[in-house]
C-alpha atoms as a PDB file:
ATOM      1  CA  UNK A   1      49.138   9.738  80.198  1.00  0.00           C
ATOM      2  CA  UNK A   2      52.514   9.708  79.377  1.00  0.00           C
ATOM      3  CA  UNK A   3      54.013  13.249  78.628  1.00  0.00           C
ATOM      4  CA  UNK A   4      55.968  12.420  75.449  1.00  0.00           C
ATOM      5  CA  UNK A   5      54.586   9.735  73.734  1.00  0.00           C
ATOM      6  CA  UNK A   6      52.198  12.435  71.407  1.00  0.00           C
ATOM      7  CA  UNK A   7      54.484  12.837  68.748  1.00  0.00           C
ATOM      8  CA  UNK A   8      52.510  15.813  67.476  1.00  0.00           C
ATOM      9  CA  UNK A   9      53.010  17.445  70.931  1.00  0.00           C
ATOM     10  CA  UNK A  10      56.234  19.542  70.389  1.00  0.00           C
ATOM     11  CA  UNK A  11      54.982  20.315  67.056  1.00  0.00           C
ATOM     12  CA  UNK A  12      51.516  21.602  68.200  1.00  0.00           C
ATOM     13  CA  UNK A  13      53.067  23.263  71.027  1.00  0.00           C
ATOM     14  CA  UNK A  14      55.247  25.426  68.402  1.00  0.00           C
ATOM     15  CA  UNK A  15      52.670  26.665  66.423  1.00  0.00           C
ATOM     16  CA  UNK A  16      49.965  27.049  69.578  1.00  0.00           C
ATOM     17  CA  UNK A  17      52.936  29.924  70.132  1.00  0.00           C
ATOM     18  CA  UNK A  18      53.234  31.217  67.161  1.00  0.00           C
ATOM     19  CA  UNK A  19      50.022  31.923  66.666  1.00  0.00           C
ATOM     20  CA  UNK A  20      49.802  33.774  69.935  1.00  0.00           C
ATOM     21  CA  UNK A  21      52.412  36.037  69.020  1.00  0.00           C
ATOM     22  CA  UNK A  22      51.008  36.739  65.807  1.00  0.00           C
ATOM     23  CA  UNK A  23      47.773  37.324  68.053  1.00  0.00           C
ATOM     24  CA  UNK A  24      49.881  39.673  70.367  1.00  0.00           C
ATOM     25  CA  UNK A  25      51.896  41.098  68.048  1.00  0.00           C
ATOM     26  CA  UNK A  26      49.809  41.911  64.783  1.00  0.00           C
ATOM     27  CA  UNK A  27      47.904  44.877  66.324  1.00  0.00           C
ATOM     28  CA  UNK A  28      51.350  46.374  66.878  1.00  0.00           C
ATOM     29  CA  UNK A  29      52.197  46.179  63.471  1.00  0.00           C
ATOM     30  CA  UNK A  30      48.874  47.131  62.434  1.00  0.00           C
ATOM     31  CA  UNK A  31      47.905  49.962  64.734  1.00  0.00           C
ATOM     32  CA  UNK A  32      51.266  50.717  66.509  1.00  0.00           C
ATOM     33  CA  UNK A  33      51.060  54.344  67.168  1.00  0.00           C
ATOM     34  CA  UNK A  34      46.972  54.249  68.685  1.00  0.00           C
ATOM     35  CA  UNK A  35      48.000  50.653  70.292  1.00  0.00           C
ATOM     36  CA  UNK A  36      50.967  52.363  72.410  1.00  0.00           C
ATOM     37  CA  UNK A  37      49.078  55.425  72.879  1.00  0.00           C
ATOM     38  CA  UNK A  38      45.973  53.556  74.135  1.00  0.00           C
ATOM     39  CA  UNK A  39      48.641  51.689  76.340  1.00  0.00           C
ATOM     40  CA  UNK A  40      49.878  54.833  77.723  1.00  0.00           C
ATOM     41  CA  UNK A  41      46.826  56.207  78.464  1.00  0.00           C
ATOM     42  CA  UNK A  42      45.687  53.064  80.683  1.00  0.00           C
ATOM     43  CA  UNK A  43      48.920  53.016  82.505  1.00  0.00           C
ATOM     44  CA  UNK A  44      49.120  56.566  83.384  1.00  0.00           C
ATOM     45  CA  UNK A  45      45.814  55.676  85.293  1.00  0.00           C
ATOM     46  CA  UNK A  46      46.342  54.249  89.063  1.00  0.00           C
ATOM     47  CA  UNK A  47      43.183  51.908  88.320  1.00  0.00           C
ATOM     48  CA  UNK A  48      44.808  51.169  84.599  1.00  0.00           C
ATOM     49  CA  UNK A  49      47.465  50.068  86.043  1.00  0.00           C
ATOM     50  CA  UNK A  50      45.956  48.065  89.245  1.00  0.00           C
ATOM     51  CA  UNK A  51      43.488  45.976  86.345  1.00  0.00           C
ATOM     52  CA  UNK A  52      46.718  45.461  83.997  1.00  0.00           C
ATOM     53  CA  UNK A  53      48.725  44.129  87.047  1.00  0.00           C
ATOM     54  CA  UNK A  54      45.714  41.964  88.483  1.00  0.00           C
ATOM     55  CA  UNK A  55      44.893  40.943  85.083  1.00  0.00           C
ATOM     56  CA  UNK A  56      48.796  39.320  84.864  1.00  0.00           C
ATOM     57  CA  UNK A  57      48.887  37.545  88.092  1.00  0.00           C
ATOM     58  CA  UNK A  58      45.469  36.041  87.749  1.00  0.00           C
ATOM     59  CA  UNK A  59      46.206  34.574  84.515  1.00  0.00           C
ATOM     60  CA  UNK A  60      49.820  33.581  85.178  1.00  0.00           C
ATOM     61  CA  UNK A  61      47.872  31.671  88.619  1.00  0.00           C
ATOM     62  CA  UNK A  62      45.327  29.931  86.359  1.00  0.00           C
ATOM     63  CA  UNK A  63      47.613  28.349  83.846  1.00  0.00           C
ATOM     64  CA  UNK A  64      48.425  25.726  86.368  1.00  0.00           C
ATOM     65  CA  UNK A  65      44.367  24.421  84.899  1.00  0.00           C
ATOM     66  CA  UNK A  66      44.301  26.287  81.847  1.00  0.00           C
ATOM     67  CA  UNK A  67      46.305  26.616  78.799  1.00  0.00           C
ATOM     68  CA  UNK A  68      47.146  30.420  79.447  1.00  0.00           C
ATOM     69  CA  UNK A  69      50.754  31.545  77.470  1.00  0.00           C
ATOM     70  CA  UNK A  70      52.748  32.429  80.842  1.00  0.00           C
ATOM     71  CA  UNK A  71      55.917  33.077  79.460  1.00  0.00           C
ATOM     72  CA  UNK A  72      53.934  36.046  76.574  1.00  0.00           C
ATOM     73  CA  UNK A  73      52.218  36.968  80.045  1.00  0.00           C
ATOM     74  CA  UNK A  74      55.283  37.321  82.143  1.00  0.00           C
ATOM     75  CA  UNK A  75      56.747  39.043  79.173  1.00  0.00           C
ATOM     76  CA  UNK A  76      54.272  41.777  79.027  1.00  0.00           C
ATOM     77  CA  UNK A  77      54.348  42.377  82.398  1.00  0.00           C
ATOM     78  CA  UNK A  78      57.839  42.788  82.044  1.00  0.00           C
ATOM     79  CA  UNK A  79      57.225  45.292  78.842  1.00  0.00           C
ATOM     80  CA  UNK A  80      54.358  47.012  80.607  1.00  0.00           C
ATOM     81  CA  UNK A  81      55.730  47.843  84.356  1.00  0.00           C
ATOM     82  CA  UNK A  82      60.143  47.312  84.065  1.00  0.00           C
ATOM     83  CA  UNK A  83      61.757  44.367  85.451  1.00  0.00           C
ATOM     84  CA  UNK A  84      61.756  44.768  88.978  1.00  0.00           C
ATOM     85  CA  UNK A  85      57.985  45.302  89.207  1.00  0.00           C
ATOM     86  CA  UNK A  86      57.036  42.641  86.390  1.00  0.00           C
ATOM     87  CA  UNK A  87      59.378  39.996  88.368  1.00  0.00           C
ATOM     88  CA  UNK A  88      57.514  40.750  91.364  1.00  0.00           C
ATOM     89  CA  UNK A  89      54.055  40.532  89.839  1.00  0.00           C
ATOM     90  CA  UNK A  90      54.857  37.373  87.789  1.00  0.00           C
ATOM     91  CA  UNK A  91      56.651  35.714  90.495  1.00  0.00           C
ATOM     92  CA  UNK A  92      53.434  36.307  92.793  1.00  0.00           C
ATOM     93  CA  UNK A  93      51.332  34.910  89.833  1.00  0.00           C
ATOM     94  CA  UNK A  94      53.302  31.531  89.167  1.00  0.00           C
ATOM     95  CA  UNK A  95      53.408  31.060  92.685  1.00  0.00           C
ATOM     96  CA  UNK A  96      49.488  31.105  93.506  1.00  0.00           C
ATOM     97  CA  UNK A  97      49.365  28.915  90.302  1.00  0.00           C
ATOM     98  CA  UNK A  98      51.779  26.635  92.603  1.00  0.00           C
ATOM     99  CA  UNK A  99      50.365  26.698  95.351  1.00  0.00           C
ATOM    100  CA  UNK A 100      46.711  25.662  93.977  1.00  0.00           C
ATOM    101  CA  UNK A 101      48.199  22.811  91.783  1.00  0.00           C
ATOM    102  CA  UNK A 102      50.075  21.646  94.977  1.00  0.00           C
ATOM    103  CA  UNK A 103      46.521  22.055  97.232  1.00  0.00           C
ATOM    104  CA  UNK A 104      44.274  20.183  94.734  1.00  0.00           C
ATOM    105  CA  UNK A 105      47.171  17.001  94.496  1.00  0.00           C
ATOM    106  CA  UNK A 106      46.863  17.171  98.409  1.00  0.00           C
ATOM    107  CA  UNK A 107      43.073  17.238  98.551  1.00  0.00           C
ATOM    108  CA  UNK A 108      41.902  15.360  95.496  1.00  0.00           C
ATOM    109  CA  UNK A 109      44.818  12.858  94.960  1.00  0.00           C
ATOM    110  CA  UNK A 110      45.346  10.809  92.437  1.00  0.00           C
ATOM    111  CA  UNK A 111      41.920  11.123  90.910  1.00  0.00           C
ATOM    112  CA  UNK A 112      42.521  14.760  89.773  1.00  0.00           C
ATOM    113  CA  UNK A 113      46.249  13.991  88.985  1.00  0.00           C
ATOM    114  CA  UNK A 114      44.770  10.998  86.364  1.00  0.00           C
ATOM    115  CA  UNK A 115      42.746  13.568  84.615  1.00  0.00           C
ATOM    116  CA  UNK A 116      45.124  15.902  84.021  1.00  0.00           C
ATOM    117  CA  UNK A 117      47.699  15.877  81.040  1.00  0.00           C
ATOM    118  CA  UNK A 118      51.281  14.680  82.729  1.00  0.00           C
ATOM    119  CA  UNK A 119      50.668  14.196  86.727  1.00  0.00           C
ATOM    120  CA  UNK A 120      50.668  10.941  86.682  1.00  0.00           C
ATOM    121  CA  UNK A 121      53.391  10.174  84.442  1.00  0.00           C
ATOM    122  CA  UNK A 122      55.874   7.732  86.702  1.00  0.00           C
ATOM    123  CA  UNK A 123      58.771   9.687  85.691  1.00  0.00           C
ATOM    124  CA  UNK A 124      57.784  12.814  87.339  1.00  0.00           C
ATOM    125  CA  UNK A 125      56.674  11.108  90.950  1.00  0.00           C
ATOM    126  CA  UNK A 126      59.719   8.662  90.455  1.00  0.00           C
ATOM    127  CA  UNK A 127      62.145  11.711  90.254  1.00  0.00           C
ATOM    128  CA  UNK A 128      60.208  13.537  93.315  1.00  0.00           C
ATOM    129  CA  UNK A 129      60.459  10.781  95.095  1.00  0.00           C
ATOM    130  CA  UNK A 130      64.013  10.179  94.961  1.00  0.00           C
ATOM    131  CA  UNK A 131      65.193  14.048  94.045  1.00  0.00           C
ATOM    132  CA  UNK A 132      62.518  15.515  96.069  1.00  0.00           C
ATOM    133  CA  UNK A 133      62.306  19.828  95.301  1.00  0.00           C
ATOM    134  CA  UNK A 134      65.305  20.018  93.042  1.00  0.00           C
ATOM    135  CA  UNK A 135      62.986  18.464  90.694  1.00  0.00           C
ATOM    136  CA  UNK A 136      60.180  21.197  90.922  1.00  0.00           C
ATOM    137  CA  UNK A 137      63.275  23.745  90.140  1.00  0.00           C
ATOM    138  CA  UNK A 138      64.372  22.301  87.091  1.00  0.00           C
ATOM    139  CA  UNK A 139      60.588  21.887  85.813  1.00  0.00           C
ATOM    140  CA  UNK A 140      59.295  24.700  86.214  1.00  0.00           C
ATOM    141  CA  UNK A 141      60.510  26.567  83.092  1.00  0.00           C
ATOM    142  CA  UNK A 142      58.889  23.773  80.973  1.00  0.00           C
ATOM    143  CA  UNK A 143      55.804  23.871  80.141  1.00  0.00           C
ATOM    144  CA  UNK A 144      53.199  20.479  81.275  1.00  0.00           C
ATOM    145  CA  UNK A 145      56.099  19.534  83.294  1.00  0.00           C
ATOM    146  CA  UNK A 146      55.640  22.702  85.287  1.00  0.00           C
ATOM    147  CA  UNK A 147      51.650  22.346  86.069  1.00  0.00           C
ATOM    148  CA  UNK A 148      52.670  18.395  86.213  1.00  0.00           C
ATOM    149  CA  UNK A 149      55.126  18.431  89.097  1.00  0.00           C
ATOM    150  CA  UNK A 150      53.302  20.614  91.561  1.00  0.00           C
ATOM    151  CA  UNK A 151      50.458  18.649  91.338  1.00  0.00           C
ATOM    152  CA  UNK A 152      52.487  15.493  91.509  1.00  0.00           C
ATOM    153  CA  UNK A 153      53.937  17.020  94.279  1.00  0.00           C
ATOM    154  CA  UNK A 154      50.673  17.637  96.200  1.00  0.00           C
ATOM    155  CA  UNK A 155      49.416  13.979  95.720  1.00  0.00           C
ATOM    156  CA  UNK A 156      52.956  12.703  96.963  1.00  0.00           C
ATOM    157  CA  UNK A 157      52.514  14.944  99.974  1.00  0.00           C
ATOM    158  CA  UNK A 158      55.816  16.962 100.345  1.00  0.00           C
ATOM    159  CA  UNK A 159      56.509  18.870 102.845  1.00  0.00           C
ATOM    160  CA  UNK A 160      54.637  22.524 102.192  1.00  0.00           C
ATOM    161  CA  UNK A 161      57.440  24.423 103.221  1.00  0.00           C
ATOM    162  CA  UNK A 162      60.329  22.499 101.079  1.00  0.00           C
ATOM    163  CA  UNK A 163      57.631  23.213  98.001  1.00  0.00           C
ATOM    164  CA  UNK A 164      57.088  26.959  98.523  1.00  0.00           C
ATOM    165  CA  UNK A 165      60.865  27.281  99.231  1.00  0.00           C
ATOM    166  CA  UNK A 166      61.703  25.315  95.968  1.00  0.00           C
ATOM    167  CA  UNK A 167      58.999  27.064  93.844  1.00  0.00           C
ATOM    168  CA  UNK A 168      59.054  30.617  95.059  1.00  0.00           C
ATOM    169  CA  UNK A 169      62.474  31.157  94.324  1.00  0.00           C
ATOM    170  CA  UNK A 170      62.335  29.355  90.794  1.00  0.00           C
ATOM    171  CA  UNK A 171      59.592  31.658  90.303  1.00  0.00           C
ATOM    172  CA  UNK A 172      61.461  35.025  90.699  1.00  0.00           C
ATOM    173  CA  UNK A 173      64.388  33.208  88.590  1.00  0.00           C
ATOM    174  CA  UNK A 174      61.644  32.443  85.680  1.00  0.00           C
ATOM    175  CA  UNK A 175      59.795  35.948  86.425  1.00  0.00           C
ATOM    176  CA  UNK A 176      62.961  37.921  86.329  1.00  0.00           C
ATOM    177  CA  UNK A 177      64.177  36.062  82.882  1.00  0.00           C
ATOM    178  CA  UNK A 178      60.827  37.293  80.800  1.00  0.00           C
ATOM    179  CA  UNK A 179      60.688  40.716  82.654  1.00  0.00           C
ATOM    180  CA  UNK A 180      64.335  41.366  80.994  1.00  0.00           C
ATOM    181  CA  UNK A 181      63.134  40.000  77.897  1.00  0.00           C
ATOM    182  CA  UNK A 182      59.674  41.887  78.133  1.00  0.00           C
ATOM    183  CA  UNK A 183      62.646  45.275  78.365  1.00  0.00           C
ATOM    184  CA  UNK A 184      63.527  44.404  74.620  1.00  0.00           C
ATOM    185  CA  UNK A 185      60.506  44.684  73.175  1.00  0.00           C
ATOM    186  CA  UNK A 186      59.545  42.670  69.858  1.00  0.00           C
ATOM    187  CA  UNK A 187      62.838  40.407  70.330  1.00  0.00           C
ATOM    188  CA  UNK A 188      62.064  39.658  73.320  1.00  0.00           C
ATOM    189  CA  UNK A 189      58.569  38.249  72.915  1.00  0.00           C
ATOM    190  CA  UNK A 190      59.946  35.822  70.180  1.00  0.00           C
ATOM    191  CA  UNK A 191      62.626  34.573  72.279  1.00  0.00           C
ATOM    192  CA  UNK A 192      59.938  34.254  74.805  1.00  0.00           C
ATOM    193  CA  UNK A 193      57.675  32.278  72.805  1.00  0.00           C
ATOM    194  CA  UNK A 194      60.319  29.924  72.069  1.00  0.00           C
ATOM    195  CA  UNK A 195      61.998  29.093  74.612  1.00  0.00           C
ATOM    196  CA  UNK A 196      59.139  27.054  76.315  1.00  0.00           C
ATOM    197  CA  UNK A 197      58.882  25.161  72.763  1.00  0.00           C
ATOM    198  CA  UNK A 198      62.720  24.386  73.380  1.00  0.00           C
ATOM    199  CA  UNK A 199      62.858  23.963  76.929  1.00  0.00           C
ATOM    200  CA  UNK A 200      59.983  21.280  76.101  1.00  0.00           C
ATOM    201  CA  UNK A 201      61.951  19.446  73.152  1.00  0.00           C
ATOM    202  CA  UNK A 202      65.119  19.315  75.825  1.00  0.00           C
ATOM    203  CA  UNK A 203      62.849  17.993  78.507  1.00  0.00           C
ATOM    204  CA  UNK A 204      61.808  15.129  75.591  1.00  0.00           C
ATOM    205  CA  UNK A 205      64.779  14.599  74.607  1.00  0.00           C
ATOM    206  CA  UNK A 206      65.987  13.344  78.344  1.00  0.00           C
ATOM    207  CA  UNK A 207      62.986  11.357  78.674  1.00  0.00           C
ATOM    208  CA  UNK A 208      63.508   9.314  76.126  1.00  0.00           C
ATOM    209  CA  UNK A 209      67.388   8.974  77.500  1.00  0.00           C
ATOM    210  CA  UNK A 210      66.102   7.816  80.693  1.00  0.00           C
ATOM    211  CA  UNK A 211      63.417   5.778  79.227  1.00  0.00           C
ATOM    212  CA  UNK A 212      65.792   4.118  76.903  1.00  0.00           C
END
């Protein structure tokens, strides 16, 4: 399945986050005095805190199979715990989320990478094949083409320790970014609800240059 040729995609994509800011967002406007207090509460707790903090890097592991919002996720973690914890925590996230993508290209091949949206597009292995990690770098910011390349990248079999290298540290690049936004509060999960929407209509965009 070829990444871009949806039309609809980008479109789709944009209001998918929209509406999960609204989601996020709306009891803030609503409720914002019990909402922050309630927040408070939980994170003065040691447990609170432990749940909120599992509860990130769990999600931000499974959106390499699921649609989960990781850069509203890595945001919050950023809002919830400061930047040098929510880094941490969303870098160890993404790169479980990595790391499983890149295990089930290496165990079930091509037959998992055909049933998922973007693996087997031939741009992607093309470029690993002849670009090898730097590839996994620039992707992982965008959304499909993140999940897409480390499961491309498992069913091409590269080396596991050029992968975690590559991926790790694009991880605590991408983790730090939304931490500092997640610092800023309401501007910050905006910007962080559209840049993947960009960052996808850029990745598009040079697609269709290559293609063409």
């Amino acid at each position: 399945m070829n990444l871009f040729r949806d039309p609809g995609r980008l479109r789709r994509g944009a209001l998918w986050s929209a509406a999960l800011l609204a989601l996020i967002l709306l009891p803030f406007w609503l409720f914002g005095e019990a909402v922050e207090a309630l927040v408070a509460d939980i994170l003065r707790r040691e447990t609170g805190r432990l749940l909120l903090a599992g509860f990130g890097v769990l999600a931000l592991a499974a959106d390499v199979l699921l649609p989960v919002p990781s850069s509203l996720v890595a945001t919050a973690l950023g809002a919830l715990f400061g930047g040098a914890m929510g880094t941490l925590l969303s870098a160890v996230g993404l790169t479980f989320g990595c790391g499983l993508g890149y295990w089930l290209g290496r165990q079930a091949g091509k037959s998992f990478a055909a049933r998922r949206p973007g693996p087997d597009d031939p741009l992607i292995s093309s470029l690993l094949e002849r670009h090898g990690a730097v590839v996994l770098v620039v992707c992982r910011g965008v959304p499909v083409l993140a999940e897409a390349s480390v499961i491309a990248a498992g069913v091409l079999g590269m080396a596991a320790s050029r992968f975690f290298l590559a991926t790790t540290l694009a991880n605590i690049g991408i983790g730090a970014t939304y931490a500092a936004l997640g610092t800023t509060a309401l501007t910050g999960f905006v910007a962080a609800a559209l840049l993947p929407v960009l960052l996808f209509g850029l990745a598009a965009a040079v697609r269709r240059r290559i293609a063409g």
